[in-house]
Protein backbone atom coordinates (compact mmCIF):
# COMPACT_ATOMS: atom_id res chain seq x y z
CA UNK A 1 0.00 0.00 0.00
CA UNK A 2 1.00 3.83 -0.68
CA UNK A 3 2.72 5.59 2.42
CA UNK A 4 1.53 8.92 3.58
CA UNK A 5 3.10 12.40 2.23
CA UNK A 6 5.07 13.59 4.76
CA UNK A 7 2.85 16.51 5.28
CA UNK A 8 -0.09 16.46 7.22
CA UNK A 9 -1.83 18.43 3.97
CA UNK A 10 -4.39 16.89 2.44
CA UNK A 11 -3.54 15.16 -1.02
CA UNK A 12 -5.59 14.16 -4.43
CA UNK A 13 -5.59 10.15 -5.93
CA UNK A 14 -5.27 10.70 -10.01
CA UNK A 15 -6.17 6.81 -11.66
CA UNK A 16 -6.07 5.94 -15.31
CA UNK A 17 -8.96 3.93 -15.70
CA UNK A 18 -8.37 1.44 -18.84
CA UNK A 19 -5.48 -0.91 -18.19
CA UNK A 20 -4.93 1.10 -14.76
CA UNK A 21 -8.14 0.37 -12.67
CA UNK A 22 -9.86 -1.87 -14.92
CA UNK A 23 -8.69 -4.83 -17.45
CA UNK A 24 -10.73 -3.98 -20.99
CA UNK A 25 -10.67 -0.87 -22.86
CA UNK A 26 -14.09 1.36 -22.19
CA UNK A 27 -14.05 2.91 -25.44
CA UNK A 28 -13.82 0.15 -27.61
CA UNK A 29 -16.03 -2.35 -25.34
CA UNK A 30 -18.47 0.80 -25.64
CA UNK A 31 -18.39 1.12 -29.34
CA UNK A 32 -19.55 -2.68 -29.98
CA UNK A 33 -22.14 -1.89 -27.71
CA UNK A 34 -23.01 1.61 -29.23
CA UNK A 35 -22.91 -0.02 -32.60
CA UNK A 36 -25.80 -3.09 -31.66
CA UNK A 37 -27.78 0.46 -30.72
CA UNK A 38 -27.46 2.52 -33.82
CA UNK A 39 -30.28 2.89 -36.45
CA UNK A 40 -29.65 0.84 -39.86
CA UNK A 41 -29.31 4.14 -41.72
CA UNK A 42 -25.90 4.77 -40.07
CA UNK A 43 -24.49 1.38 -41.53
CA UNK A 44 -22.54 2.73 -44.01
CA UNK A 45 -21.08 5.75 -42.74
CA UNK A 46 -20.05 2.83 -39.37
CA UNK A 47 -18.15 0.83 -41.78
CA UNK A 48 -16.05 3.89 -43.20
CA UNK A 49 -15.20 4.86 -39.93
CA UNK A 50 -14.61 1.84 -38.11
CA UNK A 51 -12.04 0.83 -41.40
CA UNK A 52 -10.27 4.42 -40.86
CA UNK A 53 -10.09 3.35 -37.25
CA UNK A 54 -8.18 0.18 -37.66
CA UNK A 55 -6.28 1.49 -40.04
CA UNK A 56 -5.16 4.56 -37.93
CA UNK A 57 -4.38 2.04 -35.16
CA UNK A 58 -2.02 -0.21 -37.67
CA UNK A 59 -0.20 2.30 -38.84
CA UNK A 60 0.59 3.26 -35.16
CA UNK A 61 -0.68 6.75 -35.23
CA UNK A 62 -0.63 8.88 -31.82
CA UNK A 63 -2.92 8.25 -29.38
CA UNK A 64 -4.35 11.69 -29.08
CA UNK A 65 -5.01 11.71 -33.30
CA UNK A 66 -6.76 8.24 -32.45
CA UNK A 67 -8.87 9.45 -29.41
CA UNK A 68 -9.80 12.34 -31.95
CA UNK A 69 -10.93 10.60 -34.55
CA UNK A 70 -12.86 7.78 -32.32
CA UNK A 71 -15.19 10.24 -31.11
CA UNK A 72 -16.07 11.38 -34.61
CA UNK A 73 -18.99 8.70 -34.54
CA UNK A 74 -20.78 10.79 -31.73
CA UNK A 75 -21.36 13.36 -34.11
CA UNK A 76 -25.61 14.25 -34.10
CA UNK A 77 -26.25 11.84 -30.96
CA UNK A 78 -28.42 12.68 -28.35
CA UNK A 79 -26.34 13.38 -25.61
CA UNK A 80 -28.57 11.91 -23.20
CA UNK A 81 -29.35 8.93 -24.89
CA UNK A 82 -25.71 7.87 -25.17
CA UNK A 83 -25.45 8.90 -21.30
CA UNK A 84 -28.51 5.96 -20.59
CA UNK A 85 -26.77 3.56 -22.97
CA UNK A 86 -23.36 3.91 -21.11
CA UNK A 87 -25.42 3.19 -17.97
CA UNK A 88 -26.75 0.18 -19.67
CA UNK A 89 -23.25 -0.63 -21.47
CA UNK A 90 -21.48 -0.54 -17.39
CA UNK A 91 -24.16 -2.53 -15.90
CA UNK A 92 -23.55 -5.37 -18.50
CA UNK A 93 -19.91 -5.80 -18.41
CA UNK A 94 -20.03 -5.70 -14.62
CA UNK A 95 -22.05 -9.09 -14.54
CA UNK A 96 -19.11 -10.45 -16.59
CA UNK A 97 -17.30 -10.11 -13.53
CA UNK A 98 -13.22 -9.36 -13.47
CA UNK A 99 -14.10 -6.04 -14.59
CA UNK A 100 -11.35 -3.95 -11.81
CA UNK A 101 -7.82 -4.96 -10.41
CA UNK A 102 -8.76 -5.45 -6.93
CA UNK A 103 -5.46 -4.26 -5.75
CA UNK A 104 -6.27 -0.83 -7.60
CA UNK A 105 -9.10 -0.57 -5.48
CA UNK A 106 -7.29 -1.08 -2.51
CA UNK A 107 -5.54 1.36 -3.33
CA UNK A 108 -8.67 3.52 -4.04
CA UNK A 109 -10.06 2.84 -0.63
CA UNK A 110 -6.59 3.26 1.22
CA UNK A 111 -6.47 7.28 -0.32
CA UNK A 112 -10.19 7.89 0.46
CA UNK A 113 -9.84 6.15 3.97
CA UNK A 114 -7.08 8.80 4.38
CA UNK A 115 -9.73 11.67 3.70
CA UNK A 116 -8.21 12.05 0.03
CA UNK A 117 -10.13 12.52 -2.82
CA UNK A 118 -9.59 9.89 -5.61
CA UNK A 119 -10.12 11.62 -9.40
CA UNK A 120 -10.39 9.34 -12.63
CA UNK A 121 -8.29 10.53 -15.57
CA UNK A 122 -9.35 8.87 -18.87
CA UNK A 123 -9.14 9.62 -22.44
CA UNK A 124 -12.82 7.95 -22.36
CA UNK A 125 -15.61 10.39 -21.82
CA UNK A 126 -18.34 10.75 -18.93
CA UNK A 127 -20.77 8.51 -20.32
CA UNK A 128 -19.14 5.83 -19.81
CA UNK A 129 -17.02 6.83 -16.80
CA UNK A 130 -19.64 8.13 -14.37
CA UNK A 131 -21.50 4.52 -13.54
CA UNK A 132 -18.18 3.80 -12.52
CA UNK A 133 -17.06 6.40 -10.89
CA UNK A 134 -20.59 6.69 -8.76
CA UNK A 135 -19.99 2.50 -7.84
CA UNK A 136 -16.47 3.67 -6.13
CA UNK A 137 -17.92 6.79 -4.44
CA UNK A 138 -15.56 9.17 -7.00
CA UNK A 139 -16.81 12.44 -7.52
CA UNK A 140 -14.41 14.20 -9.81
CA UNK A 141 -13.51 12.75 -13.26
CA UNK A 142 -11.04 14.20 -15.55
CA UNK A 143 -12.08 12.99 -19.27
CA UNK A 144 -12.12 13.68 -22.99
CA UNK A 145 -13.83 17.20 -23.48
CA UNK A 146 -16.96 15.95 -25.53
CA UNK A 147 -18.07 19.36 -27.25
CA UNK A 148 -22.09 19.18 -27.54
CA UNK A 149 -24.75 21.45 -29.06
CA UNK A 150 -28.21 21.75 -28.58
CA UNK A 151 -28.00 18.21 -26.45
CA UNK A 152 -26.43 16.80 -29.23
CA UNK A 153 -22.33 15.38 -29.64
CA UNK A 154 -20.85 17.41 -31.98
CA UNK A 155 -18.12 14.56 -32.48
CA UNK A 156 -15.10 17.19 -31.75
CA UNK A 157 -13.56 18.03 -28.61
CA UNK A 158 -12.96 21.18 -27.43
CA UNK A 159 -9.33 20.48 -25.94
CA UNK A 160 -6.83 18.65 -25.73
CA UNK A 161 -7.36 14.98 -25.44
CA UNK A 162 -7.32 13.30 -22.14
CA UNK A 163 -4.81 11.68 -23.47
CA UNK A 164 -0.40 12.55 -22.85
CA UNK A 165 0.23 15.89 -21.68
CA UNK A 166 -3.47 16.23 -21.69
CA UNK A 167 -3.80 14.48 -18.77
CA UNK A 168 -1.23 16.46 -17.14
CA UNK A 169 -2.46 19.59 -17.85
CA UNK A 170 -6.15 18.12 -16.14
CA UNK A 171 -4.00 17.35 -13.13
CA UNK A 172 -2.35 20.20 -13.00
CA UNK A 173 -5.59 22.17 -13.54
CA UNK A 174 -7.16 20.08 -11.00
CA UNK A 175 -4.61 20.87 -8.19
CA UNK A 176 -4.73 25.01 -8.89
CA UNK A 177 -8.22 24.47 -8.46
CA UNK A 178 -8.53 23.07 -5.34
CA UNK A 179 -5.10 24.57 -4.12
CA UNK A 180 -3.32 20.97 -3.37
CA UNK A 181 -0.03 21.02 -3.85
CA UNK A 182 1.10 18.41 -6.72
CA UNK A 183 4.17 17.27 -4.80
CA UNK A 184 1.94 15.63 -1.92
CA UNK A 185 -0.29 14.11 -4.71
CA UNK A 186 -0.42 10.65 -6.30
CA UNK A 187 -1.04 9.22 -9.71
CA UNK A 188 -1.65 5.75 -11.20
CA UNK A 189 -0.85 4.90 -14.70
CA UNK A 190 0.12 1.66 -17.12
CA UNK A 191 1.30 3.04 -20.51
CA UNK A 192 3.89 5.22 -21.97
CA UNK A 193 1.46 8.25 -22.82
CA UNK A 194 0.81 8.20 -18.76
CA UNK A 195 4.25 9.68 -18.10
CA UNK A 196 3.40 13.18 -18.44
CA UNK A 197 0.73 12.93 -15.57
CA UNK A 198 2.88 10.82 -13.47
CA UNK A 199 5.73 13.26 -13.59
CA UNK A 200 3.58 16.17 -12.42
CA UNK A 201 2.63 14.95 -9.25
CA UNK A 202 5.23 13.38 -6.75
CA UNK A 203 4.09 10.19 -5.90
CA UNK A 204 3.89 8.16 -9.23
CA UNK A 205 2.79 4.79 -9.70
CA UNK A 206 2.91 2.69 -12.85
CA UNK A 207 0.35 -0.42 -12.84
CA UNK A 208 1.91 -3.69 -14.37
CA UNK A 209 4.26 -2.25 -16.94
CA UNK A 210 5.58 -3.59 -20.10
CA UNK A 211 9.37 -3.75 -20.24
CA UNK A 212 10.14 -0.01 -21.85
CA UNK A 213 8.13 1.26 -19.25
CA UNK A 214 9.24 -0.76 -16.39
CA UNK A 215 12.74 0.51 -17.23
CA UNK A 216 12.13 3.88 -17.33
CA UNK A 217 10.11 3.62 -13.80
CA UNK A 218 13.57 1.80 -12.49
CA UNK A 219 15.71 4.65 -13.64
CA UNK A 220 13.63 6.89 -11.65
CA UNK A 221 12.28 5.26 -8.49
CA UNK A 222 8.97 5.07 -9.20
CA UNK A 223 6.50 2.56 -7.26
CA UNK A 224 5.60 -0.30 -9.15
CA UNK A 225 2.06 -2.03 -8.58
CA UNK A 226 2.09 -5.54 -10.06
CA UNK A 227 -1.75 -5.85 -10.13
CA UNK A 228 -4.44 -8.57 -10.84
């Protein structure tokens, strides 16, 4: 388990959610789902985008150009339709069962046991993080900035992505706002594109690692967490 900052100040818990806190990816379990729940007429315009999709994901393109382009399917959905599906979308892959790392949620518990708040940072958007979030007793949720109109997605964001140095900038953002400082703060990550949030708080944690990033945790002392 974390130890406490040695400061009697109280401190904010930043988690990545897919591959940190949870073993499937949200936005592409959500999509499948999405797609049972679209209207025949959007068939073709689906199959263009889900082939520029996989094809922007072979060729290795960023993450944040990816998380762009993904939400370019929202575009002229009824924001709170989408909202009700997510619900419905969470409540199904929860009866699967091995939806969270339990040791993540020890974690979880450990920081709000402390009096800490615990925030969720994800390049996935509030539809599909707020079930969650409400089942862990989270209240702030850093995600992809959906732009909407008229109670419709637009299918652009209006930022960055959640995504890199988008995530640190939420962080950061985060802690001005509620005047923590980030060196008594902690954050939980498992890729690469994580590194940017970790290194802006001082407590970093990196969540079962591949080897590149396991190495670069070594060089610098970061905690590991080896969870299942």
């Amino acid at each position: 388990m974390s130890s406490l900052p040695d400061t009697p100040q109280r401190w904010s818990a930043f988690f990545d959610v897919d591959g940190t806190l949870i073993s499937i990816k949200s936005m592409f379990s959500f999509l499948d789902y999405l797609v049972e729940h679209l209207p025949s007429s959007a068939t073709a315009r689906l199959h263009t985008y889900r082939q520029t999709l996989q094809r922007m994901i072979a060729d290795e393109q960023p993450r944040e150009a990816i998380n762009r382009f993904y939400y370019s399917i929202y575009a002229g959905l009824d924001v709170a339709w989408v909202q009700q599906l997510g619900r419905d979308w969470y409540a199904e892959v929860r009866l699967r069962g091995g939806l969270f790392f339990q040791r993540m949620l020890d974690e979880i518990r450990w920081h709000q046991q402390q009096g800490a708040s615990t925030v969720l940072v994800s390049g996935s958007f509030e539809a599909l993080l707020a079930p969650l979030a409400e089942e862990l007793g989270i209240s702030d949720v850093i995600a992809a900035p959906l732009e909407t109109r008229d109670g419709l997605y637009t299918g652009q964001l209006t930022g960055l992505p959640t995504i890199g140095q988008g995530k640190a900038d939420g962080v950061r953002a985060f802690t001005r706002q509620h005047h923590l400082q980030p060196g008594h703060c902690y954050a939980y990550g498992d890729d690469l594109s994580d590194i940017p949030m970790l290194e802006s708080v001082g407590h970093p944690c990196m969540v079962n690692p591949d080897a590149q990033v396991r190495g670069i945790c070594q060089q610098r002392n970061w905690n590991i967490i080896e969870a299942a």
